[in-house]
PDB file of N, CA and C in Angstrom:
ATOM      1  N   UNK A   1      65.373-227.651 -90.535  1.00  0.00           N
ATOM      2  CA  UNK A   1      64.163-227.528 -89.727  1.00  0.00           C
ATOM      3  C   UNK A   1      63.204-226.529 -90.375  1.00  0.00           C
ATOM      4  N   UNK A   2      61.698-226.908 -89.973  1.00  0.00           N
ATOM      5  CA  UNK A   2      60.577-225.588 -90.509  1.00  0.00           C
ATOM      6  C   UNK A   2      59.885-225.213 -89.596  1.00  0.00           C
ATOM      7  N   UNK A   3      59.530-224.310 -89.261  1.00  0.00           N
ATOM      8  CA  UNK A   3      58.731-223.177 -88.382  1.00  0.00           C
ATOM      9  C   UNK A   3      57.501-223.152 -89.066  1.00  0.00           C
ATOM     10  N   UNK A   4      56.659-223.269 -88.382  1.00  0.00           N
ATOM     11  CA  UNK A   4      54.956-223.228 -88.938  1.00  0.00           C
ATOM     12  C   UNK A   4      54.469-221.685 -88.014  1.00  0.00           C
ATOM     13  N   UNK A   5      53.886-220.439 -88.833  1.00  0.00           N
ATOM     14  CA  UNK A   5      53.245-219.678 -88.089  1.00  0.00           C
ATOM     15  C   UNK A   5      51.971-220.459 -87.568  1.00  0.00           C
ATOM     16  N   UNK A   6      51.264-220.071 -86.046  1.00  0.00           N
ATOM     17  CA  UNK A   6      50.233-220.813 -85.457  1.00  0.00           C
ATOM     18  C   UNK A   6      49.223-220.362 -86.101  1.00  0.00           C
ATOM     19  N   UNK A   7      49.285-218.795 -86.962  1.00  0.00           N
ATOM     20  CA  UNK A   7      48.134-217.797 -86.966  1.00  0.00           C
ATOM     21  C   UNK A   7      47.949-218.228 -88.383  1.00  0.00           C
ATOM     22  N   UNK A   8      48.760-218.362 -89.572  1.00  0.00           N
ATOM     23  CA  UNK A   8      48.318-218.285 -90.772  1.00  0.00           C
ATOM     24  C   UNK A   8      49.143-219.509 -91.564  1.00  0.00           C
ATOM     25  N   UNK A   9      49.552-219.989 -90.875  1.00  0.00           N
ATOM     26  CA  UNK A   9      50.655-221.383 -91.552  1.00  0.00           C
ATOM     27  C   UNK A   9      51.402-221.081 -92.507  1.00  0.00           C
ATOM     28  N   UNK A  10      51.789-220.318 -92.452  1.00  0.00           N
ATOM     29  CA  UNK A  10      53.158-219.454 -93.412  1.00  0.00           C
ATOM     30  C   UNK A  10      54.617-220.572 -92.734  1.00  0.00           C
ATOM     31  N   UNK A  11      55.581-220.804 -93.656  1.00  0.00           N
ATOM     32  CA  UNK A  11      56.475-221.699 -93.588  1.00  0.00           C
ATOM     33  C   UNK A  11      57.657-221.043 -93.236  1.00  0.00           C
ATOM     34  N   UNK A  12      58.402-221.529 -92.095  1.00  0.00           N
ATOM     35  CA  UNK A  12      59.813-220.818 -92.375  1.00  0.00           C
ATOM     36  C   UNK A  12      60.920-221.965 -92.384  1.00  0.00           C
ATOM     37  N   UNK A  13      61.413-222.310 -93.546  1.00  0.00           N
ATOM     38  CA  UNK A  13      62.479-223.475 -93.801  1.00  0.00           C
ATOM     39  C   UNK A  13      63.741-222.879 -93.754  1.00  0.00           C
ATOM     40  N   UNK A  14      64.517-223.194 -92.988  1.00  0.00           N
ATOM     41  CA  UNK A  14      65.744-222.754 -92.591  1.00  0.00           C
ATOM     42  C   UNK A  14      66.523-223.036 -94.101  1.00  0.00           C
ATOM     43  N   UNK A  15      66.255-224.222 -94.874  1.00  0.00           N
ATOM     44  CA  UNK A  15      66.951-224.182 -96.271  1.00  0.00           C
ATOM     45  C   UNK A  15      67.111-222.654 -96.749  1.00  0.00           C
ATOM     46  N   UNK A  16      65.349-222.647 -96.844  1.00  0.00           N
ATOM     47  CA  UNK A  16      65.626-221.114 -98.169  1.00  0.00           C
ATOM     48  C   UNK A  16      65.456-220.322 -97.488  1.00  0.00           C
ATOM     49  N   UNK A  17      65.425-219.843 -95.716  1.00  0.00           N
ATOM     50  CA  UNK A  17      65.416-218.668 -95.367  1.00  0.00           C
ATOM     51  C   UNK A  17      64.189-217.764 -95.880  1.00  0.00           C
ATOM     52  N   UNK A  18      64.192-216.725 -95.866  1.00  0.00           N
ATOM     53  CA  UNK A  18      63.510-215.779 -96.056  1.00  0.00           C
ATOM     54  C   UNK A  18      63.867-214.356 -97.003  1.00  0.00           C
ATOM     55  N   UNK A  19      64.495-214.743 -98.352  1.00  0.00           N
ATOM     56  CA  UNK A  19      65.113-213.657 -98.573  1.00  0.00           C
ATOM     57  C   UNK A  19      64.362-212.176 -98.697  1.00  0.00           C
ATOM     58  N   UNK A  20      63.114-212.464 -99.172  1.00  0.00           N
ATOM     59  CA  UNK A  20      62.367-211.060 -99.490  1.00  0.00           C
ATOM     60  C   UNK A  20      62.538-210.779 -97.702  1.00  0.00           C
ATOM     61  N   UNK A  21      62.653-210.666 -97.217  1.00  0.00           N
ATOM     62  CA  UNK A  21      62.575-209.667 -95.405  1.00  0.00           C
ATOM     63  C   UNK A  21      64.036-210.198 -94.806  1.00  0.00           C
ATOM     64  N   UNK A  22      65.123-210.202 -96.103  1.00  0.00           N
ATOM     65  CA  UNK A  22      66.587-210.423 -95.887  1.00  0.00           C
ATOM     66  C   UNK A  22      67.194-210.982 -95.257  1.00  0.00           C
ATOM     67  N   UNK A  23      66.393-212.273 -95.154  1.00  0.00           N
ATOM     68  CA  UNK A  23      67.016-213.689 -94.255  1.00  0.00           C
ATOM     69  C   UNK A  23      67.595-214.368 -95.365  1.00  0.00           C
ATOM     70  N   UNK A  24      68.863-215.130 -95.280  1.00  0.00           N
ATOM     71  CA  UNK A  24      69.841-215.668 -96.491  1.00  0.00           C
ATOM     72  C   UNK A  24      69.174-217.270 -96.039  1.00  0.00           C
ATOM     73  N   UNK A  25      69.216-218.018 -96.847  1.00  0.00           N
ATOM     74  CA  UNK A  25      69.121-219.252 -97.136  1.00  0.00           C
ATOM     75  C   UNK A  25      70.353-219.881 -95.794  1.00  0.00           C
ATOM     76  N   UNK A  26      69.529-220.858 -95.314  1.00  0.00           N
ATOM     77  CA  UNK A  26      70.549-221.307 -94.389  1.00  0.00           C
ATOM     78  C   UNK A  26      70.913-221.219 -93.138  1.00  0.00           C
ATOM     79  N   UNK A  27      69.722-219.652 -92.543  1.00  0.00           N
ATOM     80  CA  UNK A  27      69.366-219.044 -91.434  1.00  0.00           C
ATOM     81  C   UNK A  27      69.048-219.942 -90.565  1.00  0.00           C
ATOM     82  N   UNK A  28      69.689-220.901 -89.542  1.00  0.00           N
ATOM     83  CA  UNK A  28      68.833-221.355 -88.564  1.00  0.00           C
ATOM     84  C   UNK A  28      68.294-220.360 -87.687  1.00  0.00           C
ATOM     85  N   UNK A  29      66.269-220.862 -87.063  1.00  0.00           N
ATOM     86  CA  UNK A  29      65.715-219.976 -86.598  1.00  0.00           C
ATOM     87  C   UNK A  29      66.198-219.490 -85.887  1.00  0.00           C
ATOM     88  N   UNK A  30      67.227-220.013 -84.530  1.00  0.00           N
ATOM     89  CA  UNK A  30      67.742-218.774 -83.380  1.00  0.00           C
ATOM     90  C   UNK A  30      68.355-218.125 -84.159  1.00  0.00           C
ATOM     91  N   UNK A  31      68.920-217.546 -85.052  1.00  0.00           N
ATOM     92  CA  UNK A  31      69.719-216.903 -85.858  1.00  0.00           C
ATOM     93  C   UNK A  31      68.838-215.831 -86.587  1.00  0.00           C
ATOM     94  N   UNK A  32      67.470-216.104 -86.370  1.00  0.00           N
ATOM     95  CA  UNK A  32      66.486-215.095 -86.955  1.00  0.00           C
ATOM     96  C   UNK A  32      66.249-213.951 -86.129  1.00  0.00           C
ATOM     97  N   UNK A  33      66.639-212.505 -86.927  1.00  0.00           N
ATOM     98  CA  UNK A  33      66.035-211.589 -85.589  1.00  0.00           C
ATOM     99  C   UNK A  33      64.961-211.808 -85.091  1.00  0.00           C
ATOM    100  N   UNK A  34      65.283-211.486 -83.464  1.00  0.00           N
ATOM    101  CA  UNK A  34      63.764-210.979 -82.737  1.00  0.00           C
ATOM    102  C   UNK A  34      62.955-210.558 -82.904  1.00  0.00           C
ATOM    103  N   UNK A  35      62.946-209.498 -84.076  1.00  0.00           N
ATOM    104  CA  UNK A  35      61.902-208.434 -84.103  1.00  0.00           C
ATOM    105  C   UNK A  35      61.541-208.884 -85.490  1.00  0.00           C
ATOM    106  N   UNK A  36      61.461-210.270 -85.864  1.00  0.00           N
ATOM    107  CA  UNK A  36      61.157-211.053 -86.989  1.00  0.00           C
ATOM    108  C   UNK A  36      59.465-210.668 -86.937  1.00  0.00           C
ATOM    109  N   UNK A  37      59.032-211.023 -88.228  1.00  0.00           N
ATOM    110  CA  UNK A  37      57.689-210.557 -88.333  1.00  0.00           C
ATOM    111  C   UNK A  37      57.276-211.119 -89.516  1.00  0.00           C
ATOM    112  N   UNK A  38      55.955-212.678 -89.361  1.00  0.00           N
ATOM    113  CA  UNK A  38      55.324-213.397 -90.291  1.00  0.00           C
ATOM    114  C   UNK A  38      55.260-212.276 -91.479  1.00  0.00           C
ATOM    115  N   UNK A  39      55.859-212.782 -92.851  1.00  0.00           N
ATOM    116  CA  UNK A  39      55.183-211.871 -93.883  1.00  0.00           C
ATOM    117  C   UNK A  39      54.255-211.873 -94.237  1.00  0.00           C
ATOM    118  N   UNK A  40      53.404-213.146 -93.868  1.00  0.00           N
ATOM    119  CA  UNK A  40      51.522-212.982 -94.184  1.00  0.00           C
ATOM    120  C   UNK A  40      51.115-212.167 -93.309  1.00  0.00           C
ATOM    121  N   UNK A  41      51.091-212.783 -91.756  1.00  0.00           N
ATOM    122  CA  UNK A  41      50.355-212.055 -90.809  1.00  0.00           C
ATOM    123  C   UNK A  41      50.429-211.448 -90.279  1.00  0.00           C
ATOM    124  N   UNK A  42      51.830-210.893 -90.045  1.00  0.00           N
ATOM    125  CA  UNK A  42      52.664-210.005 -89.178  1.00  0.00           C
ATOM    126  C   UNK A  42      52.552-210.137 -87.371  1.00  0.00           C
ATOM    127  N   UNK A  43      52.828-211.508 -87.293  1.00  0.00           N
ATOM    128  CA  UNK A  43      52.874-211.963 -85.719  1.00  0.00           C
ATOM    129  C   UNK A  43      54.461-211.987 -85.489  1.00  0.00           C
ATOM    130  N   UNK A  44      55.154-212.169 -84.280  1.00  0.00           N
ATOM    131  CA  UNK A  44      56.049-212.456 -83.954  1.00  0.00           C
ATOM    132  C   UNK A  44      56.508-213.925 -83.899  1.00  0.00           C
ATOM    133  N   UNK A  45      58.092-213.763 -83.853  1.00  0.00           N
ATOM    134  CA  UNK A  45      58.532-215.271 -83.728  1.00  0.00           C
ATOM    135  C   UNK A  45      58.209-216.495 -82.541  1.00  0.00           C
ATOM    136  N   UNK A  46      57.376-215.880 -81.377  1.00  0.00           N
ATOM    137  CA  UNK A  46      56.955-216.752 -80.024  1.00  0.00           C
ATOM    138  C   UNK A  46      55.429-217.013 -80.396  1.00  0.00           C
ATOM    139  N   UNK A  47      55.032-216.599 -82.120  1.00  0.00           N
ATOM    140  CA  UNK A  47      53.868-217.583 -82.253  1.00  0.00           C
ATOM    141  C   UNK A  47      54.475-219.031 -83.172  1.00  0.00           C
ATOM    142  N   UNK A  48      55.791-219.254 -83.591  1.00  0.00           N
ATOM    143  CA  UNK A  48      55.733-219.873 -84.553  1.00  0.00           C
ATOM    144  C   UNK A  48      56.399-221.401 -83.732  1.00  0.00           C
ATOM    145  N   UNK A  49      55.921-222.235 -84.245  1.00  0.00           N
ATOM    146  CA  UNK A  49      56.417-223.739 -83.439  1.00  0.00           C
ATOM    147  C   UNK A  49      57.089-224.592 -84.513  1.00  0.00           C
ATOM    148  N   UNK A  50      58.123-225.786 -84.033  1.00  0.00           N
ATOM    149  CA  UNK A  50      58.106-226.362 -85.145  1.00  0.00           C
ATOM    150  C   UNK A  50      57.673-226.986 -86.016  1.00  0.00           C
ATOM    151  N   UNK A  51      57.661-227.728 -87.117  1.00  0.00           N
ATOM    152  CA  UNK A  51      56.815-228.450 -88.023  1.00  0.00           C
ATOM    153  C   UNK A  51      57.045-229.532 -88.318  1.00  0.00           C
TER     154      UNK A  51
END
């Protein structure tokens, strides 16, 4: 699955995770901390929907 930020369309693909902000490849999103934070825009995870 991919997560689209609403604010800046930054991608979050559960494949490759997020490693630069130490999410491992493979992360499904509930599995993403809460206090997750777009690396473009710096919104939270209750702006991002799926894609």
């Amino acid at each position: 699955m991919k997560y689209v930020c609403e604010v800046c369309n930054w991608v979050y693909d559960e494949a490759l995770g997020c490693p630069e902000e130490g999410i491992a490849p493979g992360t499904k999103w509930e599995d993403v901390p809460e206090d997750f934070l777009c690396p473009l825009c710096a919104v939270g995870k209750e702006m991002f929907s799926e894609a």
